[in-house]
Protein backbone atom coordinates (compact mmCIF):
# COMPACT_ATOMS: atom_id res chain seq x y z
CA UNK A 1 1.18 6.87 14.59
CA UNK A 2 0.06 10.01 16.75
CA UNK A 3 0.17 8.95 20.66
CA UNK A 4 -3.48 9.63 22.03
CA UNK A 5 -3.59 11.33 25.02
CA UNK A 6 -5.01 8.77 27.74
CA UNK A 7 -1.36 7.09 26.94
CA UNK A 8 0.98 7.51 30.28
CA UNK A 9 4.35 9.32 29.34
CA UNK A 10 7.38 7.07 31.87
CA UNK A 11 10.32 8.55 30.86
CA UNK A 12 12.72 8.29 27.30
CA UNK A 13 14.99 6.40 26.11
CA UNK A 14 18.22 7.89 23.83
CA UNK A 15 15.32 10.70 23.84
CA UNK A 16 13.05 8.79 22.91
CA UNK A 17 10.05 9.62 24.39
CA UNK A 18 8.01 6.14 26.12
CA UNK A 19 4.37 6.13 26.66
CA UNK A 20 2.18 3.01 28.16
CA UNK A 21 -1.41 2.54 27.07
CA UNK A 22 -3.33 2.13 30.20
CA UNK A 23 -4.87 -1.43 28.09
CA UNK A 24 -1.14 -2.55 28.47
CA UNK A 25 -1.58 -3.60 32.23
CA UNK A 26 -4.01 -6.34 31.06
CA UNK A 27 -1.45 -8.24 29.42
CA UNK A 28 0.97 -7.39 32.23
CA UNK A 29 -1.53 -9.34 34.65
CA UNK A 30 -2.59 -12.12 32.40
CA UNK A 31 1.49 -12.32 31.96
CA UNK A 32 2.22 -12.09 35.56
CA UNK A 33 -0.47 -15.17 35.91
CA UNK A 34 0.99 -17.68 33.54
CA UNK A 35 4.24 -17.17 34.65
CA UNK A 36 3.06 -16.92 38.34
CA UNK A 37 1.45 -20.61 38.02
CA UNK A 38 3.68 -22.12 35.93
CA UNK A 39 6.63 -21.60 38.47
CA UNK A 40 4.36 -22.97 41.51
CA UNK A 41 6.59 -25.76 41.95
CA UNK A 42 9.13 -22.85 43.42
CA UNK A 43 6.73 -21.86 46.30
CA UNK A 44 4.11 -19.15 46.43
CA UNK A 45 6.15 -16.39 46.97
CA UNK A 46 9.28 -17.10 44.76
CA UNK A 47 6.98 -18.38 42.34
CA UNK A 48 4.72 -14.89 42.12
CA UNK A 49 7.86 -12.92 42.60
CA UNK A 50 9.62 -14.57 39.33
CA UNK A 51 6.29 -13.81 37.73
CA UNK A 52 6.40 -10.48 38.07
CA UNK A 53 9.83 -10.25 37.10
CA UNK A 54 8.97 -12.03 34.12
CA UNK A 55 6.48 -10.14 33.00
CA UNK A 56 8.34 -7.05 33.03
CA UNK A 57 11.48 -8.88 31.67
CA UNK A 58 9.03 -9.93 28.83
CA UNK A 59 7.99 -6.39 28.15
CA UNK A 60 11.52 -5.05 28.55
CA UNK A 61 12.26 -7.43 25.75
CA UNK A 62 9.40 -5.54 23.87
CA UNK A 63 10.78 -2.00 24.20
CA UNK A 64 14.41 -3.63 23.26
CA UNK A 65 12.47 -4.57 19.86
CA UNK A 66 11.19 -1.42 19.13
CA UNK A 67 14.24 0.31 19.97
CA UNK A 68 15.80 -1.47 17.21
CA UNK A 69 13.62 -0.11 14.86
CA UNK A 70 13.89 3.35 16.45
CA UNK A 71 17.44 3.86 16.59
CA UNK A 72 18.06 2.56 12.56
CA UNK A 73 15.21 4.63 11.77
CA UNK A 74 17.20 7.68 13.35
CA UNK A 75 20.16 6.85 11.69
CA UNK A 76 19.04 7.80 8.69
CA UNK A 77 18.07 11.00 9.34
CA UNK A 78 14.00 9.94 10.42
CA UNK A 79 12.80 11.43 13.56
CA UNK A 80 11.05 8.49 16.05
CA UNK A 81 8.42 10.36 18.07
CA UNK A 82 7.44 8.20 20.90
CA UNK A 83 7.76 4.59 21.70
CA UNK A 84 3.97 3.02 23.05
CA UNK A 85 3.75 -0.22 25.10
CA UNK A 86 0.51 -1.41 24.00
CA UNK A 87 -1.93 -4.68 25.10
CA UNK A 88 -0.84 -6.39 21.62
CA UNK A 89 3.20 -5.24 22.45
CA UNK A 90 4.58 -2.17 21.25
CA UNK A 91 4.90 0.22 18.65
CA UNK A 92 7.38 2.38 17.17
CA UNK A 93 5.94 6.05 15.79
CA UNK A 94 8.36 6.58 13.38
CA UNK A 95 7.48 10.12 11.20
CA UNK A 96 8.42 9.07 7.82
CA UNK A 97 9.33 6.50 5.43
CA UNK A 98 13.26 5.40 4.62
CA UNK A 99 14.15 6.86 1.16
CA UNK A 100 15.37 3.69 -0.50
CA UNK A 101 14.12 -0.34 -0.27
CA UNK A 102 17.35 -1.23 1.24
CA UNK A 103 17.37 1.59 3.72
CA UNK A 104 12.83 0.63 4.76
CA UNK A 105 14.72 -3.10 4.81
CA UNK A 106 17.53 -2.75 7.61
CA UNK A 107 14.88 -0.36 9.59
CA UNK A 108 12.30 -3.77 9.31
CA UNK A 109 14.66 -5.92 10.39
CA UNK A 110 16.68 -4.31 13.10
CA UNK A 111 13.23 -5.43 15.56
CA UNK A 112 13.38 -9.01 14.62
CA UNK A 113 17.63 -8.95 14.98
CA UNK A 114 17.38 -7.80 18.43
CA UNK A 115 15.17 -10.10 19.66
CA UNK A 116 17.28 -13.01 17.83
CA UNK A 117 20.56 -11.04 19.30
CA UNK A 118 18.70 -11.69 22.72
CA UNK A 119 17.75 -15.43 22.55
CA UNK A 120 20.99 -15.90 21.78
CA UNK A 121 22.75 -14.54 24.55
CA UNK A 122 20.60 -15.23 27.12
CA UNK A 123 20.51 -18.56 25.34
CA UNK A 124 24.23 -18.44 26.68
CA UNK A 125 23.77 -17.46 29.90
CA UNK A 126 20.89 -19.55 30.69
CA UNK A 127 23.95 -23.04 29.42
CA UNK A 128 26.20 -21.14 31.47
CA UNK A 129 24.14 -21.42 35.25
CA UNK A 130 23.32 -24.46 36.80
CA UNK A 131 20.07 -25.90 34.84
CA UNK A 132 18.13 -27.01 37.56
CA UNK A 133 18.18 -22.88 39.15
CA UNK A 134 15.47 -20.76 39.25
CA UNK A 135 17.87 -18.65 37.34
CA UNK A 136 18.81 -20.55 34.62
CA UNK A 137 15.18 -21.66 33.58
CA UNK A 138 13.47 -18.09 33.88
CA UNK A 139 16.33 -17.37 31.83
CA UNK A 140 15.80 -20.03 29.14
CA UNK A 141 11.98 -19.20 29.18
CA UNK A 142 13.28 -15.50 28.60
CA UNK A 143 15.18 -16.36 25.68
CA UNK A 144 12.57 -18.94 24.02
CA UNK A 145 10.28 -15.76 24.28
CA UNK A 146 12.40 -13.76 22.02
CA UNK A 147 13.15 -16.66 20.05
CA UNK A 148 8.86 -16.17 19.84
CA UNK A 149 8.69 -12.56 19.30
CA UNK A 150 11.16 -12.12 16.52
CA UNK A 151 9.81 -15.44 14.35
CA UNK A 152 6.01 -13.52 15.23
CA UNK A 153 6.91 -10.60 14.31
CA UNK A 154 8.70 -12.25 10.58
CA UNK A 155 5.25 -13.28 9.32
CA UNK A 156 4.79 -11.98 5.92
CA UNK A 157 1.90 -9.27 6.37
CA UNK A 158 1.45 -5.69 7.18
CA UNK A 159 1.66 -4.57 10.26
CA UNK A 160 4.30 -6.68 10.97
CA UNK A 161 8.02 -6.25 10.70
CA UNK A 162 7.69 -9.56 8.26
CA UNK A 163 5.12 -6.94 6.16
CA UNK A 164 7.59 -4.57 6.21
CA UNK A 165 10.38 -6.29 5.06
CA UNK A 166 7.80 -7.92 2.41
CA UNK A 167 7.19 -4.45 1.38
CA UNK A 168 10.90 -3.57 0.85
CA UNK A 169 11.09 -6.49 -1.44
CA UNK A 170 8.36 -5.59 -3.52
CA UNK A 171 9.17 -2.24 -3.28
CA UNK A 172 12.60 -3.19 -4.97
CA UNK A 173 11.07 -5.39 -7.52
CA UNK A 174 8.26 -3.10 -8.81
CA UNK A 175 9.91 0.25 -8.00
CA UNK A 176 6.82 1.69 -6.47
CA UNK A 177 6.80 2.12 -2.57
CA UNK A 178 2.84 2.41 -2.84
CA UNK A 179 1.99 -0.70 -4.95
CA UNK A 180 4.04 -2.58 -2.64
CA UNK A 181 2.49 -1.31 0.46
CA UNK A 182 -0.70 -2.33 -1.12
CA UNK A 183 0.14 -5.54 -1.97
CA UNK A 184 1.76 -5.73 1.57
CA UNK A 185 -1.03 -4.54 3.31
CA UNK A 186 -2.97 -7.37 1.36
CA UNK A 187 -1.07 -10.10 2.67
CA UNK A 188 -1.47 -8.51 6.32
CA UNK A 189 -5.32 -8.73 5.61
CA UNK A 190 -5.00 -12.38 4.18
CA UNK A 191 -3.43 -13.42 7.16
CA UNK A 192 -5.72 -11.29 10.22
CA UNK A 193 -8.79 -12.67 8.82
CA UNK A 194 -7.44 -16.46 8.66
CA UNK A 195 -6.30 -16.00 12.14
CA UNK A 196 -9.92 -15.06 13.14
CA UNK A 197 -11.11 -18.18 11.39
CA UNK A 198 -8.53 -20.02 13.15
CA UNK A 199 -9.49 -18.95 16.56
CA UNK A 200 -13.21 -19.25 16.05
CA UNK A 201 -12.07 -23.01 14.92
CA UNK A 202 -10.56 -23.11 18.05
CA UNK A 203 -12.77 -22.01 19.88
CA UNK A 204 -15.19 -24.40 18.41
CA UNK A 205 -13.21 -27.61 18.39
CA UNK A 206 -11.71 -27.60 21.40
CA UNK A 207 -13.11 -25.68 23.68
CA UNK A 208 -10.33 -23.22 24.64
CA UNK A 209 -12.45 -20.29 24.78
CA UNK A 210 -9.50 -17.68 25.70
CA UNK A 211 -7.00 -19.21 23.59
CA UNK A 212 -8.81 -18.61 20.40
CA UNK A 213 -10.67 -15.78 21.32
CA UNK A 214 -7.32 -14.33 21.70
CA UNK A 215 -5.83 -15.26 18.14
CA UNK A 216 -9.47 -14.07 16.65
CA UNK A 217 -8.38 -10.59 18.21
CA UNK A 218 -5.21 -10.54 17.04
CA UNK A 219 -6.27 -11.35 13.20
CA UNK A 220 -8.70 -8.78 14.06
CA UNK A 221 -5.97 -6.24 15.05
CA UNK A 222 -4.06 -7.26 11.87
CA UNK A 223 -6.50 -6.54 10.08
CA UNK A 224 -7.52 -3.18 11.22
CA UNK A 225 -4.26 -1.61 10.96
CA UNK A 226 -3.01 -3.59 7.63
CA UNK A 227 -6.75 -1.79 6.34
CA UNK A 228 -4.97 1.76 7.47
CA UNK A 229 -1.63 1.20 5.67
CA UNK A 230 -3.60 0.60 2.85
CA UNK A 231 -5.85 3.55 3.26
CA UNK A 232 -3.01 6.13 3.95
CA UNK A 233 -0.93 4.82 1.25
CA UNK A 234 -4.13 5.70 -0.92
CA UNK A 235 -4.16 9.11 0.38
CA UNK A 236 -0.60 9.54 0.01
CA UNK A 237 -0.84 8.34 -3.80
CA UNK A 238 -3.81 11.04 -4.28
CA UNK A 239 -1.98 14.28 -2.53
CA UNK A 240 0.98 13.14 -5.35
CA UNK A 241 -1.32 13.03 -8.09
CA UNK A 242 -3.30 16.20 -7.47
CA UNK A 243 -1.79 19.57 -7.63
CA UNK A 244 -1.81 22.87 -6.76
CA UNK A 245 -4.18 23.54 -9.83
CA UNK A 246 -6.97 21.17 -8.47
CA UNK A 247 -7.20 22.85 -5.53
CA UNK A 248 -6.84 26.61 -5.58
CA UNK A 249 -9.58 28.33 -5.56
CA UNK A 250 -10.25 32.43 -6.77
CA UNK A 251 -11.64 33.56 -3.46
CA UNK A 252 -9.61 36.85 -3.43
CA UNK A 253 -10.14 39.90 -4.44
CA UNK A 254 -7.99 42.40 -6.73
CA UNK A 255 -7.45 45.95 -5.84
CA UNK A 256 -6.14 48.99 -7.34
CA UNK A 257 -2.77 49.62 -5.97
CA UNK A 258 -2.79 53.42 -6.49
CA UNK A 259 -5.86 54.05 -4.67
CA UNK A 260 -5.57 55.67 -1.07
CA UNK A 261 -6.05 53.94 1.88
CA UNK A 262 -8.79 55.76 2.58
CA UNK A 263 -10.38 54.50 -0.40
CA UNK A 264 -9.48 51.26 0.20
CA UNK A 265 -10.71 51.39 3.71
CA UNK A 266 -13.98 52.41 2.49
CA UNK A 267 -15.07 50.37 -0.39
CA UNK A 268 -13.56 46.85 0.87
CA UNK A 269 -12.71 46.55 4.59
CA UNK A 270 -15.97 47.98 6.04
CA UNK A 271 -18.46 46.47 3.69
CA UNK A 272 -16.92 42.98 4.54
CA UNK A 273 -17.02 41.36 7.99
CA UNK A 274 -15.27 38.39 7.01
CA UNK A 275 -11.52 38.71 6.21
CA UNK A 276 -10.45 38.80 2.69
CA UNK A 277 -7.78 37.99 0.91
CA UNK A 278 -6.28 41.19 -1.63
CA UNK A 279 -3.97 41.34 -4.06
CA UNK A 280 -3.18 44.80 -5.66
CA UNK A 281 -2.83 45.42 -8.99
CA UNK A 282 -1.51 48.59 -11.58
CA UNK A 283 -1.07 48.93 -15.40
CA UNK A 284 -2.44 45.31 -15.76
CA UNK A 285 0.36 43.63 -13.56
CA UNK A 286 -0.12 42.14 -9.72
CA UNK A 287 1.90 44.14 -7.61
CA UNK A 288 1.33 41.81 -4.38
CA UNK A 289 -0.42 41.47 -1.41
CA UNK A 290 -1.84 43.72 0.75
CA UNK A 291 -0.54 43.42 4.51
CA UNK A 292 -3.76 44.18 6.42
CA UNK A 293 -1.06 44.34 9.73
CA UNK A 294 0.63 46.91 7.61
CA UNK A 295 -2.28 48.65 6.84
CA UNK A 296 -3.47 48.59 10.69
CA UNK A 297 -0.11 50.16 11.76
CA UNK A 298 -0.37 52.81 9.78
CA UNK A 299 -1.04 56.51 11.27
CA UNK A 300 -5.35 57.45 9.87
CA UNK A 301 -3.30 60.86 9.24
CA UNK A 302 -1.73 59.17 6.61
CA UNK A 303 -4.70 57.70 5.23
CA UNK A 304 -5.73 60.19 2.42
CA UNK A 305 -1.98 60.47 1.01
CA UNK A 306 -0.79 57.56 1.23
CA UNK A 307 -1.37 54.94 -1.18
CA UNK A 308 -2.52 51.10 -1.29
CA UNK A 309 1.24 50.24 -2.90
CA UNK A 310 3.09 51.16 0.59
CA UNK A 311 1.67 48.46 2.54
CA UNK A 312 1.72 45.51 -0.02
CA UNK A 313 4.19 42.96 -0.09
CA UNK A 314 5.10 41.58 -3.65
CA UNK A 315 5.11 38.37 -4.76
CA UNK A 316 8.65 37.31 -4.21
CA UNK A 317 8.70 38.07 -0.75
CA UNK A 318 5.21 36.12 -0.04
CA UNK A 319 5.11 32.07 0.37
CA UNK A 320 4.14 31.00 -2.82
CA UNK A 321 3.73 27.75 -4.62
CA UNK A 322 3.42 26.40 -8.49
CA UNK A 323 0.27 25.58 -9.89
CA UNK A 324 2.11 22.08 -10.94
CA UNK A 325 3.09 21.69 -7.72
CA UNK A 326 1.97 18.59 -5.79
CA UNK A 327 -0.57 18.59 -3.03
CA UNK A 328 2.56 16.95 -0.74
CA UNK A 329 4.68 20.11 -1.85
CA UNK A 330 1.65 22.60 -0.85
CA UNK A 331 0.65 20.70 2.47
CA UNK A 332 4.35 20.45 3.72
CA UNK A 333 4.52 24.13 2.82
CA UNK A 334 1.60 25.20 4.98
CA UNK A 335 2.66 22.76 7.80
CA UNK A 336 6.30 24.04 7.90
CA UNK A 337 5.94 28.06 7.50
CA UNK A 338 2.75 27.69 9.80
CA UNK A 339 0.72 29.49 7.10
CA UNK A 340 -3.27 30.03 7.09
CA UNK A 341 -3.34 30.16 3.42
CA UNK A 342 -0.83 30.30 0.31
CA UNK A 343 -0.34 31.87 -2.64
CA UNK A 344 -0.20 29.98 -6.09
CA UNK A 345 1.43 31.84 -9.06
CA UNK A 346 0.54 30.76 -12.66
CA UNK A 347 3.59 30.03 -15.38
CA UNK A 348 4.01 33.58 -15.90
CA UNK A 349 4.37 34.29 -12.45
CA UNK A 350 1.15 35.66 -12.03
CA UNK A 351 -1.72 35.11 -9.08
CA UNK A 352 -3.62 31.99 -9.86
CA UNK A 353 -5.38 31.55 -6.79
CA UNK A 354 -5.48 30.45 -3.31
CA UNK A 355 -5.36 27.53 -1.32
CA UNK A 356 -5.89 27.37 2.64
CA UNK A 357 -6.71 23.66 4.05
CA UNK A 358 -10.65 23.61 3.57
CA UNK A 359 -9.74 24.04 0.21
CA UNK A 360 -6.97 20.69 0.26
CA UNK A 361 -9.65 18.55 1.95
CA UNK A 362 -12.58 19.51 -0.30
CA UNK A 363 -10.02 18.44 -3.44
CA UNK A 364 -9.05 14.99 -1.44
CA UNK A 365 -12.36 14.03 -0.76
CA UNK A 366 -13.88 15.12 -4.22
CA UNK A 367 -10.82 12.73 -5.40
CA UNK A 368 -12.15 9.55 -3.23
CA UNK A 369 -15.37 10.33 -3.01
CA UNK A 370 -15.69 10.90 0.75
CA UNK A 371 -18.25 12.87 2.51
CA UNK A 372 -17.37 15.20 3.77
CA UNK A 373 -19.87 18.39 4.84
CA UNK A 374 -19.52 22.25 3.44
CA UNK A 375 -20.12 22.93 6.77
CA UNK A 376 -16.74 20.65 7.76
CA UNK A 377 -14.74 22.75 5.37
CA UNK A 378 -15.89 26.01 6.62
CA UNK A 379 -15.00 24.52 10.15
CA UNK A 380 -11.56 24.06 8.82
CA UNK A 381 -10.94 26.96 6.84
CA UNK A 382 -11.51 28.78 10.09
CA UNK A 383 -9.62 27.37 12.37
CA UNK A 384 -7.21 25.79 9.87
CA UNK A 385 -6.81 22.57 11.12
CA UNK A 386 -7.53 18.94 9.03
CA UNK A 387 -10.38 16.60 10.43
CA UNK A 388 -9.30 14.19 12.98
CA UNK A 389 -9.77 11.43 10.58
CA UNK A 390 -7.73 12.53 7.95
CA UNK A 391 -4.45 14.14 9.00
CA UNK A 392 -3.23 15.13 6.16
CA UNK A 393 -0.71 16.90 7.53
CA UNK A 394 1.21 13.64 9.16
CA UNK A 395 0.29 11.90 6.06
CA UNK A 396 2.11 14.74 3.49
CA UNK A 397 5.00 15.09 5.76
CA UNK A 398 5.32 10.77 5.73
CA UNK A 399 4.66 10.44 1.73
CA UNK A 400 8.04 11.21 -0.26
CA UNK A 401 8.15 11.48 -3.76
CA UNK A 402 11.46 9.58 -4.50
């Protein structure tokens, strides 16, 4: 998940960068309340004062969670971009999938373990301190929170851990990471719309307006984002299927390579205004591309002599991909090397076309029938950059074809 940028950065953890959506101080307040009048008994001040501590001792329970996730996830090799306190909790934005079932498994679990590691011991502590302190019960209440969290958070359904370990188990029955997303992702669905028909019930038949409002929103939140597993996981399955052939495009131009640069200079640079993409050719055989900075450093003296073949660069020193490569091969390509455009060579090593990322989207959304404009991939093709709704980019460098 990419961290917008009204989220706070606060500081890292094991380098782990921590960000706190400014919505995440509404649930600090509405925690700092309950906790604040359920300890009235203490007096006003101890009483607020616990509840404050509380509700940060809640949250810091949170970030223990995700850290879990974050540090398994890392040691396996998977980079974990940011942690995000959020109004429903927090998130983990974790850059890729785990290579195997068992591996996706102990990365869905380690959340739910720490917060079962932590009722435990503060489970402990709390037996350990007299039972009537302040102490010992805003410790029990600590632990019983956990206790909460990790058994919430084991619900079978996409986006939660339970989803995720659900998907590792179908994942390792079917042998498809997508399917089992999908069916995953499902069961998250299943599950965020009941919850909205359990808080309108609730809502209804007893009255408790807040209380089931607030499940309604979170089926509503489970819904949305088990909806965008199972959208990306679409996507994902598409940029596997489609390759390099389906979308390279012949907008290029061939050149003779023994012409001057002069000539060339004449008859294609300065009757287009638009840059261009060459490749020179002699006897019937692609020679490469021509370097237009190449071309630009050399002296106009040496114009008339010297000839188109001294500034190109051949195909095996150019990026270049496979017209059976996959569209996750080609985007990870273009992401990596930082390239405007590649080069994709036929079986016999020839120039088969091009492909820049207008022409990736325009293939993707032919593929699901999404609308997207000409004047959207012209945007793109310019300043070479996906549409903010479909970062293909993240989504290619996520998708793994193990």
């Amino acid at each position: 998940m990419r961290v917008m940028q009204t989220n706070w950065k606060i500081g890292a953890l094991f380098g782990i960068p921590l960000f706190l959506d400014p919505l995440w101080f509404i649930i600090l307040g509405l925690s700092i309340l309950n906790f604040g009048v359920a300890y009235q008994a203490w007096g006003v001040m101890l009483a607020w004062s616990a509840g404050i501590v509380m509700a940060l001792l809640l949250f810091g329970s949170v970030l223990l969670h995700e850290l879990g996730h974050s540090l398994v996830a890392r040691s396996q090799g998977i980079r974990v971009k940011s942690i995000t306190l959020f109004l429903f909790g927090g998130i983990a934005a974790i850059e890729e999938e785990s290579k195997t079932p068992g591996k996706a498994f102990q990365v869905a679990i380690a959340g739910p373990a720490v917060s079962i590691a932590l009722f435990i011991l503060l489970k402990l502590l709390a037996n350990i301190l007299p039972h009537t302190s302040p102490a010992s019960m805003m410790i029990a209440d600590l632990a019983r929170i956990n206790l909460v969290l990790a058994l919430f958070n084991l619900i079978p359904g996409l986006p939660l851990d339970g989803g995720q370990v659900l998907k590792a188990a179908l994942w390792k029955t079917t042998g498809n990471r997508f399917q089992a997303v999908r069916l995953a992702a499902k069961a998250g669905q299943i599950l965020g719309y009941s919850a909205i028909a359990l808080g309108l019930a609730v809502d209804y038949l007893t009255g408790e307006l807040v209380t089931g409002l607030w499940i309604a929103v979170l089926g509503w939140f489970g819904v949305r984002n088990a909806t965008n597993y199972d959208r990306v996981t679409i996507v994902q399955e598409t940029l596997l299927e489609l390759v390099a052939a389906n979308a390279m495009t012949r907008d290029f131009r061939v050149v003779d390579a023994d012409q001057t640069l002069r000539s060339f200079a004449d008859f294609y640079l300065l009757e287009s205004a638009t840059p261009q993409v060459y490749f020179a050719e002699s006897d019937g055989r692609y020679r490469g591309i021509v370097d237009l900075e190449n071309f630009r450093s050399c002296e106009r003296s040496q114009w008339e002599t010297q000839t188109l073949q001294s500034i190109v660069s051949p195909l095996t020193a150019i990026p270049t991909v496979a017209e059976s490569n996959s569209l996750v091969e080609v985007i990870n390509k273009l992401e990596n090397e930082q390239l405007p455009r590649i080069t994709v060579l036929s079986p016999a090593g020839s120039v088969a076309g091009v492909i820049d990322r207008g022409d990736i989207v325009k293939a993707v959304a032919q593929k699901l029938n999404l609308r997207i404009s000409d004047g959207e991939i012209k945007r793109i093709k310019e300043e070479g950059s996906y549409p903010p709704g479909l970062q293909l980019g993240a989504i290619a460098k996520s998708t793994s074809e193990s």
